[in-house]
N, C-alpha and C. Protein backbone atom coordinates (compact mmCIF):
# COMPACT_ATOMS: atom_id res chain seq x y z
N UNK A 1 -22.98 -15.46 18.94
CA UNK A 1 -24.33 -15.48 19.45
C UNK A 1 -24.98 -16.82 19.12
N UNK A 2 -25.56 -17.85 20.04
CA UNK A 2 -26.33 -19.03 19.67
C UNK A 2 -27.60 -18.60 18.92
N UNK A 3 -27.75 -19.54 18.09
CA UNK A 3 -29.40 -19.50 17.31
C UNK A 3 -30.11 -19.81 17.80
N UNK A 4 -31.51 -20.18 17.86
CA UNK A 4 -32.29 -20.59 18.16
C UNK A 4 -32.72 -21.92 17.04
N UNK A 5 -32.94 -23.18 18.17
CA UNK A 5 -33.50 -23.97 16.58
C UNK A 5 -34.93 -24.85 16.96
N UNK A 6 -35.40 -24.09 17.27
CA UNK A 6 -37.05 -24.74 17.93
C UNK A 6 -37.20 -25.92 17.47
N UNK A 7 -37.35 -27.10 18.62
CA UNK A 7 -37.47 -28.59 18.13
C UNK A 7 -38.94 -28.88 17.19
N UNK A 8 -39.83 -28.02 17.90
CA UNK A 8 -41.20 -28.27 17.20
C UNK A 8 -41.06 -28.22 15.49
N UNK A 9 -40.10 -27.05 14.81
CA UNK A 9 -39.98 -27.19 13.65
C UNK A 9 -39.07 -28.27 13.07
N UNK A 10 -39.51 -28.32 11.40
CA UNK A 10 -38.72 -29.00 10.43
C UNK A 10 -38.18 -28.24 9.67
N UNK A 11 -36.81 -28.28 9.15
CA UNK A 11 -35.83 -27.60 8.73
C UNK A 11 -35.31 -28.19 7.22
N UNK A 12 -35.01 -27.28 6.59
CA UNK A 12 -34.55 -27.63 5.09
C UNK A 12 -32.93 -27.03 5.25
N UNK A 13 -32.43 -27.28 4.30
CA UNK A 13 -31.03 -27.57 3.85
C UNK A 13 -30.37 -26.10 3.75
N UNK A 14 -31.58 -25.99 3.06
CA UNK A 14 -31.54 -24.43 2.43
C UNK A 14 -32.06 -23.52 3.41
N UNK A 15 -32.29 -23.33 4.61
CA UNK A 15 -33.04 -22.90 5.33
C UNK A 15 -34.05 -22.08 5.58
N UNK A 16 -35.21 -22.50 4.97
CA UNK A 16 -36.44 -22.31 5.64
C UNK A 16 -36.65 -23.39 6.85
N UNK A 17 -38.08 -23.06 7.37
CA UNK A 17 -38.47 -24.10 8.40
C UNK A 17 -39.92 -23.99 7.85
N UNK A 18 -40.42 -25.20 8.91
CA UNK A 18 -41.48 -25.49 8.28
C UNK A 18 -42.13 -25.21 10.07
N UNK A 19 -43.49 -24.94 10.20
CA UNK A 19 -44.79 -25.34 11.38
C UNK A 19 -45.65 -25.80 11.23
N UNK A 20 -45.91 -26.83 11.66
CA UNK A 20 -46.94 -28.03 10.81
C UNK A 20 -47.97 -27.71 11.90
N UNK A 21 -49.46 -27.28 11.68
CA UNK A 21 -50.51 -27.57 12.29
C UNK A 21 -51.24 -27.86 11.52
N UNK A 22 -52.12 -29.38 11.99
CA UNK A 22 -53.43 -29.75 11.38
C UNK A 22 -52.06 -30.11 9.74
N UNK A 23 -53.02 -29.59 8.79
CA UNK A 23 -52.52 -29.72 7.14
C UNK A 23 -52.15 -27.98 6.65
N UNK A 24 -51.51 -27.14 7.74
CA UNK A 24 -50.99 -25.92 7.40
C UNK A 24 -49.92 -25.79 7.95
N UNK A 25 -49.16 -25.53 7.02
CA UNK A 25 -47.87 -25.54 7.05
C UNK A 25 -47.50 -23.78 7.14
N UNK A 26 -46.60 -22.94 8.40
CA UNK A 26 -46.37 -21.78 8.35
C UNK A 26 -45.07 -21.92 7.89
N UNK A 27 -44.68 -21.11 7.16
CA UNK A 27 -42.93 -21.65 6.60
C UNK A 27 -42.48 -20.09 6.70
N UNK A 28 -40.90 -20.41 7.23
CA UNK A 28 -40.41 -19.00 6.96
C UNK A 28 -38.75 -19.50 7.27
N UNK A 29 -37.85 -18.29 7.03
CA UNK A 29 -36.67 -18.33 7.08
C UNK A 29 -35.99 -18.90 8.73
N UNK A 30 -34.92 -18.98 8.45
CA UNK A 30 -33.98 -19.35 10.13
C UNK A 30 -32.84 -18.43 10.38
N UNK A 31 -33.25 -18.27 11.94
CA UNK A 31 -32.52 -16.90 12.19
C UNK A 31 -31.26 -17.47 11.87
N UNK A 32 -30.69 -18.67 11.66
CA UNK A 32 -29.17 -18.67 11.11
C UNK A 32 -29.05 -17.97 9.95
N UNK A 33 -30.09 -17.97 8.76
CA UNK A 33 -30.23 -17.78 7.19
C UNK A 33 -30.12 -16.54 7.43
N UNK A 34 -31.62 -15.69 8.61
CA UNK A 34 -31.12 -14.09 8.37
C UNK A 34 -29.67 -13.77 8.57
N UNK A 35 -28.98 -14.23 9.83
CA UNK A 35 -27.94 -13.51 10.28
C UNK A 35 -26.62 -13.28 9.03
N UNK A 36 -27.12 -14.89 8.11
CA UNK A 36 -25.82 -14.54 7.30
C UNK A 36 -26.14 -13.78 6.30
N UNK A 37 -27.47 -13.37 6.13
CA UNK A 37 -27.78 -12.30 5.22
C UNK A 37 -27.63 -10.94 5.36
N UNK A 38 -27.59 -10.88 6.38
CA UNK A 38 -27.41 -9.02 6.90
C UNK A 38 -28.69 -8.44 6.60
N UNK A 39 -28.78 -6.99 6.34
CA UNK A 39 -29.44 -6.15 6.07
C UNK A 39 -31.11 -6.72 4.94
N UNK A 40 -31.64 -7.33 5.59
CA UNK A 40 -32.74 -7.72 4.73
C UNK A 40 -32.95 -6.60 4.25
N UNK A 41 -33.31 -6.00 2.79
CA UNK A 41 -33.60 -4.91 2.27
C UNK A 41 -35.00 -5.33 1.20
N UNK A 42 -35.09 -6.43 0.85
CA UNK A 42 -36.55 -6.87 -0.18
C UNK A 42 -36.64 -8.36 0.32
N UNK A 43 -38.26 -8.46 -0.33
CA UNK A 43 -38.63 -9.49 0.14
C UNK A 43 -39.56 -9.64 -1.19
N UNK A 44 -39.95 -11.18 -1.52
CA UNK A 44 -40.88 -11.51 -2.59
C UNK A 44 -41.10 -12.53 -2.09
N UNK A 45 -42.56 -12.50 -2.44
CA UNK A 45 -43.80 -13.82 -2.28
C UNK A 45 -44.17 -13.98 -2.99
N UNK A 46 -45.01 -15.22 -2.92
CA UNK A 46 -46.37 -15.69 -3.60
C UNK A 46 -47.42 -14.87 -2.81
N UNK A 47 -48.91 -15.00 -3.90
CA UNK A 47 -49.62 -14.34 -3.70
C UNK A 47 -50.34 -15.53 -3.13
N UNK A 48 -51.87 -14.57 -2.25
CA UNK A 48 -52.64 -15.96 -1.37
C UNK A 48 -53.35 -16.66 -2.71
N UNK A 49 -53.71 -18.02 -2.78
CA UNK A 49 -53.98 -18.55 -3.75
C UNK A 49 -53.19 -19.42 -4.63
N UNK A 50 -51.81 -18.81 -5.06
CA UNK A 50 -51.39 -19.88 -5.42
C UNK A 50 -50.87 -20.65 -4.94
N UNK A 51 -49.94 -21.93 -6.32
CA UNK A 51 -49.60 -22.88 -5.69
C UNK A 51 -48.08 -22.55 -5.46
N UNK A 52 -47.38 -23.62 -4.73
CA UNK A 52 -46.66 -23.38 -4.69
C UNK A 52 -45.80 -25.21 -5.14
N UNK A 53 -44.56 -25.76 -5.77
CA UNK A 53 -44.27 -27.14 -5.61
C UNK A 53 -43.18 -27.12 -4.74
N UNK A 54 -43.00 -28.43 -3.88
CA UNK A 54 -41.71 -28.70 -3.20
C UNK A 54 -40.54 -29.08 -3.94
N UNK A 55 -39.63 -28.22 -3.29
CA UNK A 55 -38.08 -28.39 -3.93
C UNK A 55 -38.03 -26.99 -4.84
N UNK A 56 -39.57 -26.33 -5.17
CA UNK A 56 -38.92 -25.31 -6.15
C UNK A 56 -38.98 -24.07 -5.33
N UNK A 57 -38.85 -22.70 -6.22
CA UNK A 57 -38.83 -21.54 -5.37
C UNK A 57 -40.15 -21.35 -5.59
N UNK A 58 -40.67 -20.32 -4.21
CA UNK A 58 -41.44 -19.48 -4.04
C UNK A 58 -41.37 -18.12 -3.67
N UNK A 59 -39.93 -17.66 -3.74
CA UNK A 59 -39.45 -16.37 -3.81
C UNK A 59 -38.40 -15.75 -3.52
N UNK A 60 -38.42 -14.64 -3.46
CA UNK A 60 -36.82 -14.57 -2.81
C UNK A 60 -36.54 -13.32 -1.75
N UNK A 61 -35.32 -13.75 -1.02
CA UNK A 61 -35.03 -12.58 0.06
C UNK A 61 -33.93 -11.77 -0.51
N UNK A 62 -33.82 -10.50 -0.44
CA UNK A 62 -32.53 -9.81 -0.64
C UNK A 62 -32.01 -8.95 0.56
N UNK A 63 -30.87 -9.10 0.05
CA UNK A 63 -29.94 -8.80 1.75
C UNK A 63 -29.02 -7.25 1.24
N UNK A 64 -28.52 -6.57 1.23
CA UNK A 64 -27.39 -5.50 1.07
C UNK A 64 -26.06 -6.73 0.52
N UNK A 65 -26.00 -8.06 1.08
CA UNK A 65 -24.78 -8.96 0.75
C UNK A 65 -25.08 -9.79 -0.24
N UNK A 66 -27.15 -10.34 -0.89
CA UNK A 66 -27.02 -11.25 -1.80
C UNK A 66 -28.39 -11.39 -1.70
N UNK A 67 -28.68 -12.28 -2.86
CA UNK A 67 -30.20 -12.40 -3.13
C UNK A 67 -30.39 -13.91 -3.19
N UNK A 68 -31.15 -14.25 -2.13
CA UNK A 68 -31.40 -15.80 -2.05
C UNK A 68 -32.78 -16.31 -2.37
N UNK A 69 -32.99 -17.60 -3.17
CA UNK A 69 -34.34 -17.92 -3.58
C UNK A 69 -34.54 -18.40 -2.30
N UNK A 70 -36.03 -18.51 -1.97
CA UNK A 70 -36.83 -19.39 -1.04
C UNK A 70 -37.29 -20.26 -1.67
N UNK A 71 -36.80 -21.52 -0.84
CA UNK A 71 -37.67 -23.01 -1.21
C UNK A 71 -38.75 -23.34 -0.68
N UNK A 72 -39.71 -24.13 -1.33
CA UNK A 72 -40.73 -24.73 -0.94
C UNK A 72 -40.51 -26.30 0.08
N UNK A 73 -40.66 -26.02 1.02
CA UNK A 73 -40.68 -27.44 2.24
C UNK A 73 -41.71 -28.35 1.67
N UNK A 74 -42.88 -27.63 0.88
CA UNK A 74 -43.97 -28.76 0.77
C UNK A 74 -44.88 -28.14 -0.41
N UNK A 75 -46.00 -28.74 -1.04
CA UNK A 75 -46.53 -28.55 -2.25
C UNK A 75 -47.43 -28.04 -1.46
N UNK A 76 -48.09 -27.22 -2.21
CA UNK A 76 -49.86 -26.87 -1.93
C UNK A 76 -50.02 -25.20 -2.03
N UNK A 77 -51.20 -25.06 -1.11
CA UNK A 77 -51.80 -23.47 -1.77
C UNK A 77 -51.48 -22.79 -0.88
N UNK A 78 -51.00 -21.52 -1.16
CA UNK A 78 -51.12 -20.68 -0.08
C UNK A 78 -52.43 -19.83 0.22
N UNK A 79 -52.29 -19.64 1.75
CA UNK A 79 -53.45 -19.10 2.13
C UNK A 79 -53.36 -18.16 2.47
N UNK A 80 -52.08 -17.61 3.48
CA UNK A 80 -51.49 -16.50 3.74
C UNK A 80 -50.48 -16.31 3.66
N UNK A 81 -50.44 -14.67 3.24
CA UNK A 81 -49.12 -13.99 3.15
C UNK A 81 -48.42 -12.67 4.36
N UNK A 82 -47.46 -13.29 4.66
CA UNK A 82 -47.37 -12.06 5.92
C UNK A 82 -46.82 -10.09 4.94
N UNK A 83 -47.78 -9.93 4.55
CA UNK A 83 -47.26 -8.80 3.90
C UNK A 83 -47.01 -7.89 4.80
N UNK A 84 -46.83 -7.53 5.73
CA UNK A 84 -46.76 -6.42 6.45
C UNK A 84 -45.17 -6.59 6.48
N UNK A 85 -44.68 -7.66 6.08
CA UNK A 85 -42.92 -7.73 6.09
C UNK A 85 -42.75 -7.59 4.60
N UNK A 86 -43.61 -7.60 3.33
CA UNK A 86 -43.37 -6.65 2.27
C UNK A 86 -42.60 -5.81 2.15
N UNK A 87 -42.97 -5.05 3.14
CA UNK A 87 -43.00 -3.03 3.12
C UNK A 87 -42.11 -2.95 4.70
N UNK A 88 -41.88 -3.94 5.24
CA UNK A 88 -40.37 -3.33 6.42
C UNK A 88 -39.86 -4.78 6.39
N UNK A 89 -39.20 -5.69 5.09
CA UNK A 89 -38.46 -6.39 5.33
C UNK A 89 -37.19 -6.97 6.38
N UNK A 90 -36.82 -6.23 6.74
CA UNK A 90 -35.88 -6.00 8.04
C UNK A 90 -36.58 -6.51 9.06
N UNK A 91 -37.98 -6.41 9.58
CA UNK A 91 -38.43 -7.17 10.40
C UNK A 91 -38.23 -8.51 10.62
N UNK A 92 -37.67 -9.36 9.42
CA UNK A 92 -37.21 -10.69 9.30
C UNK A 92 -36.66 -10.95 10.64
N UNK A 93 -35.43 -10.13 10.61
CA UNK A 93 -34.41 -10.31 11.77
C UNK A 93 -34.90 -10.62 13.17
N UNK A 94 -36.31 -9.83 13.60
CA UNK A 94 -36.36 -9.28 15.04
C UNK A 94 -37.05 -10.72 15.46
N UNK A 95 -37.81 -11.38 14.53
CA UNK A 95 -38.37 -12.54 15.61
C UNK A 95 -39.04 -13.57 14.56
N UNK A 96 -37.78 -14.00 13.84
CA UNK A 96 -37.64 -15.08 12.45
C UNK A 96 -38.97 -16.19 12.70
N UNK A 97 -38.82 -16.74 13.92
CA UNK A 97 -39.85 -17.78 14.27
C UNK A 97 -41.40 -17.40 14.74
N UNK A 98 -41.50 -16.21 15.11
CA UNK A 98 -42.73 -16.37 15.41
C UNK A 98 -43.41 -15.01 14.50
N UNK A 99 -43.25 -13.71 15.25
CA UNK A 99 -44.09 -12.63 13.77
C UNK A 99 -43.52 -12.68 12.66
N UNK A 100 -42.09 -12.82 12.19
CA UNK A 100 -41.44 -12.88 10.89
C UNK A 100 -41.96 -14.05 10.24
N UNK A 101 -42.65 -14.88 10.10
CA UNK A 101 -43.34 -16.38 9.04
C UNK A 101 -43.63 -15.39 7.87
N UNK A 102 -43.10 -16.28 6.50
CA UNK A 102 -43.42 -15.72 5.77
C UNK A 102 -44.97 -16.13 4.62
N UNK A 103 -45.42 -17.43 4.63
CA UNK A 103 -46.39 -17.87 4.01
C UNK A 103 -46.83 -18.73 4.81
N UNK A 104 -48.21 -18.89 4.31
CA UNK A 104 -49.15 -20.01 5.16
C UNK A 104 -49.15 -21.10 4.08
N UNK A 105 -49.36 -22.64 4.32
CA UNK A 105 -49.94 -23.12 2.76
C UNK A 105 -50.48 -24.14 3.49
N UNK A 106 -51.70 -24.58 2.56
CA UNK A 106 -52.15 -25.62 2.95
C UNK A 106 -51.80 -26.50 2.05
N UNK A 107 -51.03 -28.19 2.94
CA UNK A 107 -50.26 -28.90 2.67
C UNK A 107 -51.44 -30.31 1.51
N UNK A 108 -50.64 -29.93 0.72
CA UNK A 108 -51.18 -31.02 -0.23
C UNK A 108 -51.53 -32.92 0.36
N UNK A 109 -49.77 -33.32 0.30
CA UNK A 109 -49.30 -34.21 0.83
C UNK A 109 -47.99 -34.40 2.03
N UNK A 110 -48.68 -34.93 3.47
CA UNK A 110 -47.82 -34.25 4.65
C UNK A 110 -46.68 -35.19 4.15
N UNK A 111 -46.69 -36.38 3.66
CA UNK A 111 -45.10 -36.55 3.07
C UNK A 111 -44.25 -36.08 2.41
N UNK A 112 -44.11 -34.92 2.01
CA UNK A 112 -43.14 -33.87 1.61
C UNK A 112 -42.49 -33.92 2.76
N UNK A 113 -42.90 -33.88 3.77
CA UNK A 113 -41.88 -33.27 4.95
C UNK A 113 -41.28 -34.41 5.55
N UNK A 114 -40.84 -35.82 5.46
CA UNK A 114 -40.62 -36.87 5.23
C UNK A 114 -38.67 -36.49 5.42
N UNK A 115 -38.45 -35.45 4.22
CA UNK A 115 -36.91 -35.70 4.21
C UNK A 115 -36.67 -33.77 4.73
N UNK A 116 -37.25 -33.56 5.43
CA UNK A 116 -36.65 -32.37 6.61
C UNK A 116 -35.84 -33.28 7.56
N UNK A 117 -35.23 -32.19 8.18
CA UNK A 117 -33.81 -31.98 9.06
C UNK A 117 -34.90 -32.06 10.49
N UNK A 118 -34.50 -32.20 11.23
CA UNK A 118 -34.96 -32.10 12.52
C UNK A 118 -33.85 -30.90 13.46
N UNK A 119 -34.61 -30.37 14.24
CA UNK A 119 -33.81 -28.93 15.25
C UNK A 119 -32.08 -29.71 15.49
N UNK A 120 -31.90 -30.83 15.66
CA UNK A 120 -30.62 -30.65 15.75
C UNK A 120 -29.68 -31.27 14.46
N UNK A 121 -30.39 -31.90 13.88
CA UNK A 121 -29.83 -32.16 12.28
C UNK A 121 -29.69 -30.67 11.93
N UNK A 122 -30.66 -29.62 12.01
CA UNK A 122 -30.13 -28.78 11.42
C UNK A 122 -28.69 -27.71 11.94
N UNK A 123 -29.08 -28.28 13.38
CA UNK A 123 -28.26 -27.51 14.13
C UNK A 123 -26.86 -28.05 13.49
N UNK A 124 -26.85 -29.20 13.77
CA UNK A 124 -25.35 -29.56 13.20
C UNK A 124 -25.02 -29.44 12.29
N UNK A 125 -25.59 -28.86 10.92
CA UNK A 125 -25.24 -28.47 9.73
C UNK A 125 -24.84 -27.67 9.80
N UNK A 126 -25.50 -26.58 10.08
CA UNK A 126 -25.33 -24.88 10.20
C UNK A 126 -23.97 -24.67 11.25
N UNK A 127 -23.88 -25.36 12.37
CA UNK A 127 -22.76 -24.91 13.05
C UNK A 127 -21.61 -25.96 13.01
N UNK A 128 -21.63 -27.05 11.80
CA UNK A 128 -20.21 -27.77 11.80
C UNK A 128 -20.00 -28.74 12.42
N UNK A 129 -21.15 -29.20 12.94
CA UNK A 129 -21.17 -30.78 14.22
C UNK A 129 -20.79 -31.83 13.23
């Protein structure tokens, strides 16, 4: 099955993505990351308010196959949290890029995002180019 790798986003290594509007950054997983996770079964966030730093975690996903930290794309506060994927984690899967986002933050400094992947840098990672 092809992924999807929306050019508008910026992509990490580790795969989250990033949606840059204005100085808010929506960040959430890539349907490549769900698929190799399987069965999303938990999910952990930050709460609205804090901070969060780039390069470290801000939480983690668990799958039925493994428990992966989430990285931070960029420093700053969060503003929102999509909790309604709290409590039916599995929703991850159905639409990674647009209702599945998992935090809002407002971006400290937009040069964090400086050393993201671009839609087909990431593409070629993930599928071996």
């Amino acid at each position: 099955m092809p992924f999807e790798y929306p050019p508008e986003l910026k992509y990490l290594d580790t795969h989250e993505y990033v949606r840059l509007i204005d100085e808010t950054a929506t960040i959430g997983v890539t349907a490549f990351a769900v698929d190799q996770l399987g069965d999303i079964v938990f999910l952990e966030l930050p709460d609205v308010g804090d901070t969060i730093e780039k390069g470290e975690k801000f939480g983690t996903v668990e799958s039925v196959k493994a428990v992966e930290d989430l990285n931070a794309p960029v420093s700053g506060t969060v503003l929102a949290v999509n909790t309604p994927l709290l409590d039916a984690p599995e929703q991850l899967a159905d639409d990674p890029y647009g209702e599945a986002w998992l935090i809002k933050v407002q971006v400290e400094n937009l040069e964090d995002l400086d050393e993201t992947l671009t839609a087909d840098d990431y593409k070629a990672q993930v599928e071996g180019e």
